[in-house]
N, C-alpha and C. Protein backbone atom coordinates (compact mmCIF):
# COMPACT_ATOMS: atom_id res chain seq x y z
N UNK A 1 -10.03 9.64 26.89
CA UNK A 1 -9.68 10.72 25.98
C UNK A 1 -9.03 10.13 24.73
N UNK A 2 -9.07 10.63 23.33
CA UNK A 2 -9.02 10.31 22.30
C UNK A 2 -7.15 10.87 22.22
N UNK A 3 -6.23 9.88 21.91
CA UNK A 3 -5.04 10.11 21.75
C UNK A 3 -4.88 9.49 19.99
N UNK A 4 -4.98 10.51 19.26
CA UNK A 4 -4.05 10.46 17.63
C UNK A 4 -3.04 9.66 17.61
N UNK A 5 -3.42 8.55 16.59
CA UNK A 5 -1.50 7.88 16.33
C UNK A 5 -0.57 8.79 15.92
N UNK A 6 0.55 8.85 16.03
CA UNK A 6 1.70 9.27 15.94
C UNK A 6 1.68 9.50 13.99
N UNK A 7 1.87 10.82 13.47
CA UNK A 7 1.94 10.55 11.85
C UNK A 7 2.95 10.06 11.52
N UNK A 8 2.99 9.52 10.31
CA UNK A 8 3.89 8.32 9.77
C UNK A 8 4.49 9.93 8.78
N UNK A 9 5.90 9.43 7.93
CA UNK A 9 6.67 10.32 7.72
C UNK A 9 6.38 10.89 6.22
N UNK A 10 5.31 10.33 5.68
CA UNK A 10 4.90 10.45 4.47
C UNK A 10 3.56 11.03 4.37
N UNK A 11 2.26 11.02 5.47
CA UNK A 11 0.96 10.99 5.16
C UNK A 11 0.19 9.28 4.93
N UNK A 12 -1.06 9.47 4.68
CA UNK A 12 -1.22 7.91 4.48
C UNK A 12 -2.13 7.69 5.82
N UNK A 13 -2.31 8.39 6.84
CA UNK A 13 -2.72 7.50 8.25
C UNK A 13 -3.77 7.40 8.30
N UNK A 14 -4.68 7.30 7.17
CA UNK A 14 -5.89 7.47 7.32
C UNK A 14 -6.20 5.88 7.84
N UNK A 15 -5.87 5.05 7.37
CA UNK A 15 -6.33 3.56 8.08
C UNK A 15 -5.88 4.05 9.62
N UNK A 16 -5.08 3.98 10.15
CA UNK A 16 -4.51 3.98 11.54
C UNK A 16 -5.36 4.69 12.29
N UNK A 17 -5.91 6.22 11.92
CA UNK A 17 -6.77 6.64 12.57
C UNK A 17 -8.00 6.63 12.69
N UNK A 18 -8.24 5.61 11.25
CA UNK A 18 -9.57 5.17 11.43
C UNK A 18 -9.63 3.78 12.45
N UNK A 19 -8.68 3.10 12.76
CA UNK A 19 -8.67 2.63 13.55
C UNK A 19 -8.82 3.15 15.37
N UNK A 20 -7.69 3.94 15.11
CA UNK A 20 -7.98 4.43 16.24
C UNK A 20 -9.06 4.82 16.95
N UNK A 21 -10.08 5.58 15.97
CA UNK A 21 -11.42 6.25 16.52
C UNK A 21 -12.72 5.20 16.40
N UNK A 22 -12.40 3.75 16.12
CA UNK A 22 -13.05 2.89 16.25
C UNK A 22 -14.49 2.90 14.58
N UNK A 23 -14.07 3.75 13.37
CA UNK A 23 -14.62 4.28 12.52
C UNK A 23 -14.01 3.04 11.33
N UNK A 24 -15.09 3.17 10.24
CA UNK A 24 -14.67 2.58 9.15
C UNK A 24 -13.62 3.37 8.39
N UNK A 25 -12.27 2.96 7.53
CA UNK A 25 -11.21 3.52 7.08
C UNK A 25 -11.84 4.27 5.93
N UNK A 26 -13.15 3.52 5.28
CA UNK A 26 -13.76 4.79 4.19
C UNK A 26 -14.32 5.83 4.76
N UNK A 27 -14.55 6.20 6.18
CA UNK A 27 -15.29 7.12 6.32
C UNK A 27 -14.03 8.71 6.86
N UNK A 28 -12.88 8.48 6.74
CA UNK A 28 -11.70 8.88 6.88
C UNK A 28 -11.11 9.30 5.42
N UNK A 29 -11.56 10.84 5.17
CA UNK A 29 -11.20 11.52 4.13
C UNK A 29 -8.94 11.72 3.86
N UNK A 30 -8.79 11.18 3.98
CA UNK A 30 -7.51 11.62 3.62
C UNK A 30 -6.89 12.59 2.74
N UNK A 31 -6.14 13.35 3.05
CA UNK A 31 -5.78 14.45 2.02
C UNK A 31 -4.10 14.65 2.18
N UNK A 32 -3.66 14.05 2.77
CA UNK A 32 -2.20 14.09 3.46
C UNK A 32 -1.45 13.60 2.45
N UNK A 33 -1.83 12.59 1.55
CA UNK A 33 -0.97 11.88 0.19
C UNK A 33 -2.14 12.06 -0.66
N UNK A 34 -1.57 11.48 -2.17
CA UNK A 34 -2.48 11.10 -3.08
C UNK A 34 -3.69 10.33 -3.07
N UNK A 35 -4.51 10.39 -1.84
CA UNK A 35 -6.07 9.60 -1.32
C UNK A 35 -7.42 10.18 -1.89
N UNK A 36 -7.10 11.43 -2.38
CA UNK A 36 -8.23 12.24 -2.10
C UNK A 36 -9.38 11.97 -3.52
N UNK A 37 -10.33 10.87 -2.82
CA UNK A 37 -11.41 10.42 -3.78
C UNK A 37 -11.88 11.60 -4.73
N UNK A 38 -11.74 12.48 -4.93
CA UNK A 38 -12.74 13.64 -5.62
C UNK A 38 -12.20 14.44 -6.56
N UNK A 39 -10.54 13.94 -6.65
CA UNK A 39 -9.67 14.11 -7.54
C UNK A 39 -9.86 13.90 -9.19
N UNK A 40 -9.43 14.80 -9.96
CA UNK A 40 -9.60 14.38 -11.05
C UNK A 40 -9.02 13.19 -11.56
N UNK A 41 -9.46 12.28 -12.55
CA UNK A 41 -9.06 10.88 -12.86
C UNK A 41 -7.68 11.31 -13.55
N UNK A 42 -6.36 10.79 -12.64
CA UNK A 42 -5.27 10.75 -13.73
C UNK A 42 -5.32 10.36 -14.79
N UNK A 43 -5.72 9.11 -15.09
CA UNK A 43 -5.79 8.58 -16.88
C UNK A 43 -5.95 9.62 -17.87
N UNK A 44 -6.85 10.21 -17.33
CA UNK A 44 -7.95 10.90 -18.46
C UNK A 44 -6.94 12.22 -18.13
N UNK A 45 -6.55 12.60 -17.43
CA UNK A 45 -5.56 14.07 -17.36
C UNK A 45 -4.55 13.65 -18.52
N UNK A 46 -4.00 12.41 -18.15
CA UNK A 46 -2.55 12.14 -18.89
C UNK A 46 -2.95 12.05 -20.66
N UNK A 47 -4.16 11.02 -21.29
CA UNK A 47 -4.08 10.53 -22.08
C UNK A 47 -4.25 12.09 -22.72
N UNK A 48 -5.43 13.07 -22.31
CA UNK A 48 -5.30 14.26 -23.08
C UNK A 48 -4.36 14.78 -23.29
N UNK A 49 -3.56 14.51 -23.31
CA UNK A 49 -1.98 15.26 -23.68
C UNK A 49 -0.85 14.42 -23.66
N UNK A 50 -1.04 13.08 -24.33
CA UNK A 50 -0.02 11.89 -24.87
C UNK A 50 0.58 12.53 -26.26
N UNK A 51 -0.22 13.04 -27.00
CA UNK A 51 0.44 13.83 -28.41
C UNK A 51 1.19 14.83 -28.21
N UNK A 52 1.21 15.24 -27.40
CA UNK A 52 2.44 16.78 -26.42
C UNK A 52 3.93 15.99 -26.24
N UNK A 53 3.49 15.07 -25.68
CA UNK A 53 5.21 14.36 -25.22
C UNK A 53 5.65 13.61 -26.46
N UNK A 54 5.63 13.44 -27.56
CA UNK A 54 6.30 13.08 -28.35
C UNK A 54 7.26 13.39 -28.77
N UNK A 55 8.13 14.67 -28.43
CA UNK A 55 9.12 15.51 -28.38
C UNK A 55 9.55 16.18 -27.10
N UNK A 56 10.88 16.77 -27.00
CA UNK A 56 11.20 17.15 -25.92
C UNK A 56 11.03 18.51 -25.87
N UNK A 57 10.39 19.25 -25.11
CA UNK A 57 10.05 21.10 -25.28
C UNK A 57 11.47 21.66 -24.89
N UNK A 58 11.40 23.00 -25.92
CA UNK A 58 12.35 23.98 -25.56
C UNK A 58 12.66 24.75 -24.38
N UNK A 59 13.65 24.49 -23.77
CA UNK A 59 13.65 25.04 -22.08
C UNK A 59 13.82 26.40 -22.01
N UNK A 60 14.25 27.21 -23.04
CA UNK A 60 14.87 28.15 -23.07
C UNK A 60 14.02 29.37 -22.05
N UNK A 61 12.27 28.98 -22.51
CA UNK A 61 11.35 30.36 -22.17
C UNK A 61 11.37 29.89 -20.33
N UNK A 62 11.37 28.43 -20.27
CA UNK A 62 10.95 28.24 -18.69
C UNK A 62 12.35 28.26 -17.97
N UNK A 63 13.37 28.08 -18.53
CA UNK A 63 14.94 28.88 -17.76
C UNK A 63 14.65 29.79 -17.26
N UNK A 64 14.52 30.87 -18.54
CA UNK A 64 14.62 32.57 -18.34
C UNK A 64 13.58 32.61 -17.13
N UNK A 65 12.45 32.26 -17.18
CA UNK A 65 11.26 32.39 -15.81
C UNK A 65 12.20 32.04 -14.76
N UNK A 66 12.62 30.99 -14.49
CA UNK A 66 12.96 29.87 -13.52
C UNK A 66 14.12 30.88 -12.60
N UNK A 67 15.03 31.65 -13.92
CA UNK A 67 16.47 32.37 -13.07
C UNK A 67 15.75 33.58 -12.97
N UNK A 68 15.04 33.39 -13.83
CA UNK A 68 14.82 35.51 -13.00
C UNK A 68 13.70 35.40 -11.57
N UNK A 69 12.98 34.45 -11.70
CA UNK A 69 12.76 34.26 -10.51
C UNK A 69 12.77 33.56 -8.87
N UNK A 70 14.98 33.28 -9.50
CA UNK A 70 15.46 32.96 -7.74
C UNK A 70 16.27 33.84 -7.73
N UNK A 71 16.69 34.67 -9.06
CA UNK A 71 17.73 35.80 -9.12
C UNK A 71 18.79 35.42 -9.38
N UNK A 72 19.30 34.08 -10.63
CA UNK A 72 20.17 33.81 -10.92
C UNK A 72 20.31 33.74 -12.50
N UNK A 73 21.57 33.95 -13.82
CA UNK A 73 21.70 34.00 -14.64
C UNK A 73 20.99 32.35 -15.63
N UNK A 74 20.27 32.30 -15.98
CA UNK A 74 20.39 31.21 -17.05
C UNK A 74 20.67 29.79 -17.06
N UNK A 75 22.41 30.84 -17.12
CA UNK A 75 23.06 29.53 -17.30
C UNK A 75 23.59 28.68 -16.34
N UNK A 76 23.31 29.40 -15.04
CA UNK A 76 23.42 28.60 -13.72
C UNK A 76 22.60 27.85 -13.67
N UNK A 77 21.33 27.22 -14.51
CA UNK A 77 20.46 26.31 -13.93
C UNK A 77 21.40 25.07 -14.89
């Protein structure tokens, strides 16, 4: 009978259980951490919007969201 390794405390087990089931570790989709081949390419997420961070944004509009929706004033964050 097929006994699962034990998960590790982060995600990641995709080698271990591809071990386990006697399978190649590429044929072991991982989705538990940042593995997941089919993901959009970070680079290309980040570089489109390198001209955005050149300044620091005004917090004011994402406060007001942020307290009215745990039910606290503002200026408690």
């Amino acid at each position: 009978m097929f006994k699962a390794p034990e998960p590790g405390s982060h995600g990641g087990d995709g080698y271990k259980l591809a071990l386990s089931l006697g399978i190649p570790v590429d044929a072991v989709l991982d989705l538990s951490a940042s593995f997941n081949p089919v993901a959009p390419d970070v680079l290309k997420l980040v570089e489109a919007h390198c001209g955005s961070i050149s300044r620091y944004p005004d917090p004011t509009e994402a406060e007001a969201m942020l307290a009215g929706a745990i039910g606290v004033p503002s200026e408690n964050l």
